[in-house]
Protein backbone atom coordinates (compact mmCIF):
# COMPACT_ATOMS: atom_id res chain seq x y z
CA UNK A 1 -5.89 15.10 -5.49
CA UNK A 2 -6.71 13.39 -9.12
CA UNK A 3 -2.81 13.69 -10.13
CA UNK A 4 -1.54 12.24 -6.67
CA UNK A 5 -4.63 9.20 -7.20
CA UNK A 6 -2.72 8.75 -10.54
CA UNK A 7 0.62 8.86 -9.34
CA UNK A 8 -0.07 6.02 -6.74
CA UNK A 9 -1.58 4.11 -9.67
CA UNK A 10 1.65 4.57 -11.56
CA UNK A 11 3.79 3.90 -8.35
CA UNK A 12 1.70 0.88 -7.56
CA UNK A 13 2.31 -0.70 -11.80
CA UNK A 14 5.99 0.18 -11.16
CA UNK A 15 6.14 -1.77 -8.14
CA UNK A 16 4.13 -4.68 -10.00
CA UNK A 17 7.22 -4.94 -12.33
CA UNK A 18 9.66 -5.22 -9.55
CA UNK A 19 7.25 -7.37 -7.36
CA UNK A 20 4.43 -8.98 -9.87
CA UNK A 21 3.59 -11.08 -6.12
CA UNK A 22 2.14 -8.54 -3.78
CA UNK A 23 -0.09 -10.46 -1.47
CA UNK A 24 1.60 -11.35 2.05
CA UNK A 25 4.16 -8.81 1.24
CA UNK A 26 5.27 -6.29 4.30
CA UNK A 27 5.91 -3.31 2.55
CA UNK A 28 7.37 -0.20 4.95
CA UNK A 29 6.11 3.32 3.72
CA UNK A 30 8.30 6.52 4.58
CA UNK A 31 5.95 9.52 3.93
CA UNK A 32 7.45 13.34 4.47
CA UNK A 33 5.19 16.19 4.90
CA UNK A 34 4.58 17.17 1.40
CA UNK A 35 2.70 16.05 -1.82
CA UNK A 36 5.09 13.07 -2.01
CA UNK A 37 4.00 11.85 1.21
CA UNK A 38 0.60 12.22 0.08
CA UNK A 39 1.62 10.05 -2.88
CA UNK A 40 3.21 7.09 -0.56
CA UNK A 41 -0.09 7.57 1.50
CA UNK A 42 -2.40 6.91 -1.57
CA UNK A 43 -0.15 3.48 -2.74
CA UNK A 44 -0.30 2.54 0.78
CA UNK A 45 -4.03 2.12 -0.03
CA UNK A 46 -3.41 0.25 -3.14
CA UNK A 47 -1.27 -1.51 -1.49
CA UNK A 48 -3.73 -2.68 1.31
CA UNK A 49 -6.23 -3.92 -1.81
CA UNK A 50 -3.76 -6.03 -3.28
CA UNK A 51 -3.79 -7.37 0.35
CA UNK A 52 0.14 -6.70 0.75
CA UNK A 53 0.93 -5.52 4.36
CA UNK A 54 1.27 -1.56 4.34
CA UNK A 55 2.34 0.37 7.42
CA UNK A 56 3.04 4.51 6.75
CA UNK A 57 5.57 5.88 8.87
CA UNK A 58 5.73 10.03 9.06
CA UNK A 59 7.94 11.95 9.95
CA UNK A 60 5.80 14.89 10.39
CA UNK A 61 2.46 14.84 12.56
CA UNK A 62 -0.91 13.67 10.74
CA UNK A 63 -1.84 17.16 11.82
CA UNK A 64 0.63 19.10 10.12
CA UNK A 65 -0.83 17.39 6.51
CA UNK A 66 -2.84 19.81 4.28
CA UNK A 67 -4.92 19.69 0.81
CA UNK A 68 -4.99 16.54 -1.16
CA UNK A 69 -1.94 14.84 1.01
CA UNK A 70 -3.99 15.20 3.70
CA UNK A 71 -7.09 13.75 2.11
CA UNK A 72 -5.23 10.92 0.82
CA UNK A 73 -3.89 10.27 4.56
CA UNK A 74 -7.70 10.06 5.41
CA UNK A 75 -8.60 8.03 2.87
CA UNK A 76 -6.17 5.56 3.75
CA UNK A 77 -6.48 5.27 7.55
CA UNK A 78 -10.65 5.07 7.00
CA UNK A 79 -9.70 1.12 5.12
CA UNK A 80 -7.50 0.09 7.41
CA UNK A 81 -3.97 1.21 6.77
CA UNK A 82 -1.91 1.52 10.29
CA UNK A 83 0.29 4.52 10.13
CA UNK A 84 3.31 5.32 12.44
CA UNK A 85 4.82 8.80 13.92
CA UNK A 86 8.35 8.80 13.97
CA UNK A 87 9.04 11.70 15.65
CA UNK A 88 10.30 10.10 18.89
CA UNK A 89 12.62 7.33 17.03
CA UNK A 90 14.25 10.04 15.19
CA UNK A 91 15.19 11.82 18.34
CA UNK A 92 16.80 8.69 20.23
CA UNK A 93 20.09 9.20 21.78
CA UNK A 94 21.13 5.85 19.36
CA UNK A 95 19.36 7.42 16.27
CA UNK A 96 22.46 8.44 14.88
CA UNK A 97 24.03 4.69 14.66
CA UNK A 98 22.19 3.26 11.97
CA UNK A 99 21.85 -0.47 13.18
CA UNK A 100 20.23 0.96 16.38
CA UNK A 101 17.96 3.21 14.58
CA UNK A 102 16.51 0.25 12.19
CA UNK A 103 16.40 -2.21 15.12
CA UNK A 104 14.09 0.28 16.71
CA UNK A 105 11.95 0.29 13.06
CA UNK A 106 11.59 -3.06 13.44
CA UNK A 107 9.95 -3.16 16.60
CA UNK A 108 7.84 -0.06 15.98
CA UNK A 109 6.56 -1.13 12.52
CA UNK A 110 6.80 -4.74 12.68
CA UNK A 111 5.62 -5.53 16.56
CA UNK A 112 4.37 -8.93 15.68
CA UNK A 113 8.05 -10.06 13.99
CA UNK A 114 10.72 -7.22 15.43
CA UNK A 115 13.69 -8.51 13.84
CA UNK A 116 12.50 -8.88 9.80
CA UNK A 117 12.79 -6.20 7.82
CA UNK A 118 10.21 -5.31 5.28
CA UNK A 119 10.06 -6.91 1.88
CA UNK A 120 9.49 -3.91 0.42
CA UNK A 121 10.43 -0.14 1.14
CA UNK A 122 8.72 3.07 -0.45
CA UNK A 123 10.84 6.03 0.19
CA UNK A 124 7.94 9.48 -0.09
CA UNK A 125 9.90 11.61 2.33
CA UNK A 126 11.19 14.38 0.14
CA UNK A 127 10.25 15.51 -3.61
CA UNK A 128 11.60 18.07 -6.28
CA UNK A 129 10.82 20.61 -3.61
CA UNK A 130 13.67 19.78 -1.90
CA UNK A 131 16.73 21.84 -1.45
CA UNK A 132 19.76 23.11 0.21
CA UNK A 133 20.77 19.74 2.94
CA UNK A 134 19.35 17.19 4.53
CA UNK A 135 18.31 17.75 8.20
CA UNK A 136 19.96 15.77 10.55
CA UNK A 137 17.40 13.79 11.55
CA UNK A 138 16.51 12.84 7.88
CA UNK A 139 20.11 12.05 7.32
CA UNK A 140 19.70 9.28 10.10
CA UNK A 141 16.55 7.87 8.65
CA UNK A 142 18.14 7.49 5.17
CA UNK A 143 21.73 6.06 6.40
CA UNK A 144 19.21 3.75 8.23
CA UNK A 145 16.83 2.76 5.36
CA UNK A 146 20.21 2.55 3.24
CA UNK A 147 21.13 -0.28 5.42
CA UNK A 148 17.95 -2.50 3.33
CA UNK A 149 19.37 -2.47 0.16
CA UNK A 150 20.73 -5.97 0.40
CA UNK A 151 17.64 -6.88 2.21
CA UNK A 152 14.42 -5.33 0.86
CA UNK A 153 12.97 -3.91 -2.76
CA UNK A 154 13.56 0.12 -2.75
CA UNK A 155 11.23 2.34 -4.50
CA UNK A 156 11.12 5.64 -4.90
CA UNK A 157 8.38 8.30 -5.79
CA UNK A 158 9.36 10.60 -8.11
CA UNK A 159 12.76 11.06 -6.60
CA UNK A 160 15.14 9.09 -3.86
CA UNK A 161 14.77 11.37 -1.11
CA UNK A 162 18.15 13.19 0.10
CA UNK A 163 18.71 14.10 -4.27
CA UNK A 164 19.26 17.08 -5.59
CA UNK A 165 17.06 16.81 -9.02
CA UNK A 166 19.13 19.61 -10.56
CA UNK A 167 22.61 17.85 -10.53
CA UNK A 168 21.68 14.14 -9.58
CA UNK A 169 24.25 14.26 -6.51
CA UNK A 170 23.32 13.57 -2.55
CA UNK A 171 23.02 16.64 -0.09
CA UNK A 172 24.80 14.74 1.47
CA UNK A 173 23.57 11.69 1.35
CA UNK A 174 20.79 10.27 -0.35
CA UNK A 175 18.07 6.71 -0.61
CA UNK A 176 19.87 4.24 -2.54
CA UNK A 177 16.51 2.66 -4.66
CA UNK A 178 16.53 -0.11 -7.00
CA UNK A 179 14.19 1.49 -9.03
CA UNK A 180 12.57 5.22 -9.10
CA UNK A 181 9.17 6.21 -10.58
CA UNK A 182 8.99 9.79 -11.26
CA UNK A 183 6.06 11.73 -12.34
CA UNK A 184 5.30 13.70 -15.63
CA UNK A 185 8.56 14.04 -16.46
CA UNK A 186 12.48 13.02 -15.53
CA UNK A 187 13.97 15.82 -13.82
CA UNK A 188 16.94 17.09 -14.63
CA UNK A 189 19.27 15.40 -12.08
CA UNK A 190 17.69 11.63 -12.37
CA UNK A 191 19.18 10.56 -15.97
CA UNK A 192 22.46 12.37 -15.34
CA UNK A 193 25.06 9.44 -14.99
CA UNK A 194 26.41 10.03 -11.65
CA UNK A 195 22.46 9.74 -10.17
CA UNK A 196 22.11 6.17 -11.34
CA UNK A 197 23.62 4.76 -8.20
CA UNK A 198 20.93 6.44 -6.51
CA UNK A 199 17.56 6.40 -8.51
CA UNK A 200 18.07 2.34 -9.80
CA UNK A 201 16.00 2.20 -12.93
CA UNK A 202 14.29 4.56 -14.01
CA UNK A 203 10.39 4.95 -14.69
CA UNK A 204 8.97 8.15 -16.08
CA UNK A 205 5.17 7.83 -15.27
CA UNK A 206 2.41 9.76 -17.03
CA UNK A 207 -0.11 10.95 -14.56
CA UNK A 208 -2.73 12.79 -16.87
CA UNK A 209 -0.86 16.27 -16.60
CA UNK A 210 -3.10 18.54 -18.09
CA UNK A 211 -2.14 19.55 -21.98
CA UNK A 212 -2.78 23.54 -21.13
CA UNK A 213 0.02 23.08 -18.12
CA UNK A 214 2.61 21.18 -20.80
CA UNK A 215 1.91 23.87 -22.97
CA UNK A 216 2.03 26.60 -20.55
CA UNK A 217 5.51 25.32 -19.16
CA UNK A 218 7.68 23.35 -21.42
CA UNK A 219 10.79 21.13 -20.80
CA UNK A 220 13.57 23.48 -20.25
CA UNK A 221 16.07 20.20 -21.38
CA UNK A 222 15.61 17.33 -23.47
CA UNK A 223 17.59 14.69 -23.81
């Protein structure tokens, strides 16, 4: 829970550099089922103290959340911070065309103004757990949220969801961010050339790893 506090901290100075101006700002949230979704949780509360305009949308049940994710998910609905199930967007006839899909994003996370997109966008869907390919579903959602690069600031925690952090190449297809705060360390797959059209710049964020666990498992690469 204390490393995925400090990760939101670092998430929340990275987004400071992109977006020193927080106040006002709508800021859409995309949190998976995992510890990065209970990172995007814990800057949406950060988020709602710098008075920006936060809204979580999961693509997994508040249910299904566990451990610290699910703590931080508390946490941030007990100040305030409106969160969004998914589940039914993602399983729209249309949901497969992404100008339909974000049109319906609009309206479900922005009622009061359904046609603007957000200012900002935090991708937290998938980490360095991920593997093998995107479900199809997923593959909608990031085709859709792909569609906001000319439109809205794209951060990612610790990876743009959809990337494999081995090889730094989309299965298939991956977030395009304009910037990309990873935690600890870079892995692998993020400074590799070919990822840079994914990941944006780069930010490798300490987040008080404990000295025994650097010890106890050491970089495999440097660069």
């Amino acid at each position: 829970s204390m490393l995925m506090e400090n990760a939101a901290r670092a998430a929340l100075g990275v987004l400071r550099a992109h977006a020193p101006c927080l106040e006002g700002k709508r800021v859409w949230l995309f949190m998976g089922g995992g510890n990065n979704g209970g990172d995007a949780a814990a800057l949406a509360r950060h988020l709602y103290d710098a008075r920006a305009l936060p809204v979580v949308a999961h693509v997994k049940p508040l249910s299904a959340f566990r451990g610290a994710a699910a703590e931080h998910v508390r946490m941030a609905r007990a100040v305030g911070v409106p969160f969004v199930n998914l589940s039914s967007a993602l399983r729209r006839k249309d949901a497969a065309r992404p100008d339909a899909l974000l049109s319906h994003l609009c309206r479900c996370l922005a009622p009061d103004e359904a046609t603007r997109c957000p200012d900002i966008c935090i991708d937290g869907m998938l980490g360095t757990g991920f593997h093998g390919s995107l479900r199809t579903d997923l593959q909608h959602l990031v085709a859709t949220l792909n569609l906001l690069y000319d439109r809205s600031l794209i951060l990612a925690l610790d990876i743009p969801s959809g990337l494999d952090g081995t090889n730094g190449r989309p299965c298939p297809i991956a977030i395009q961010a304009h910037a990309t705060a990873t935690f600890a360390a870079a892995k692998p797959g993020l400074v590799l050339p070919c990822a840079r059209n994914w990941t944006g710049q780069l930010h490798v964020c300490d987040i008080g790893m404990p000295r025994s666990i650097r010890e106890n498992g050491p970089c495999s690469l440097r660069l």
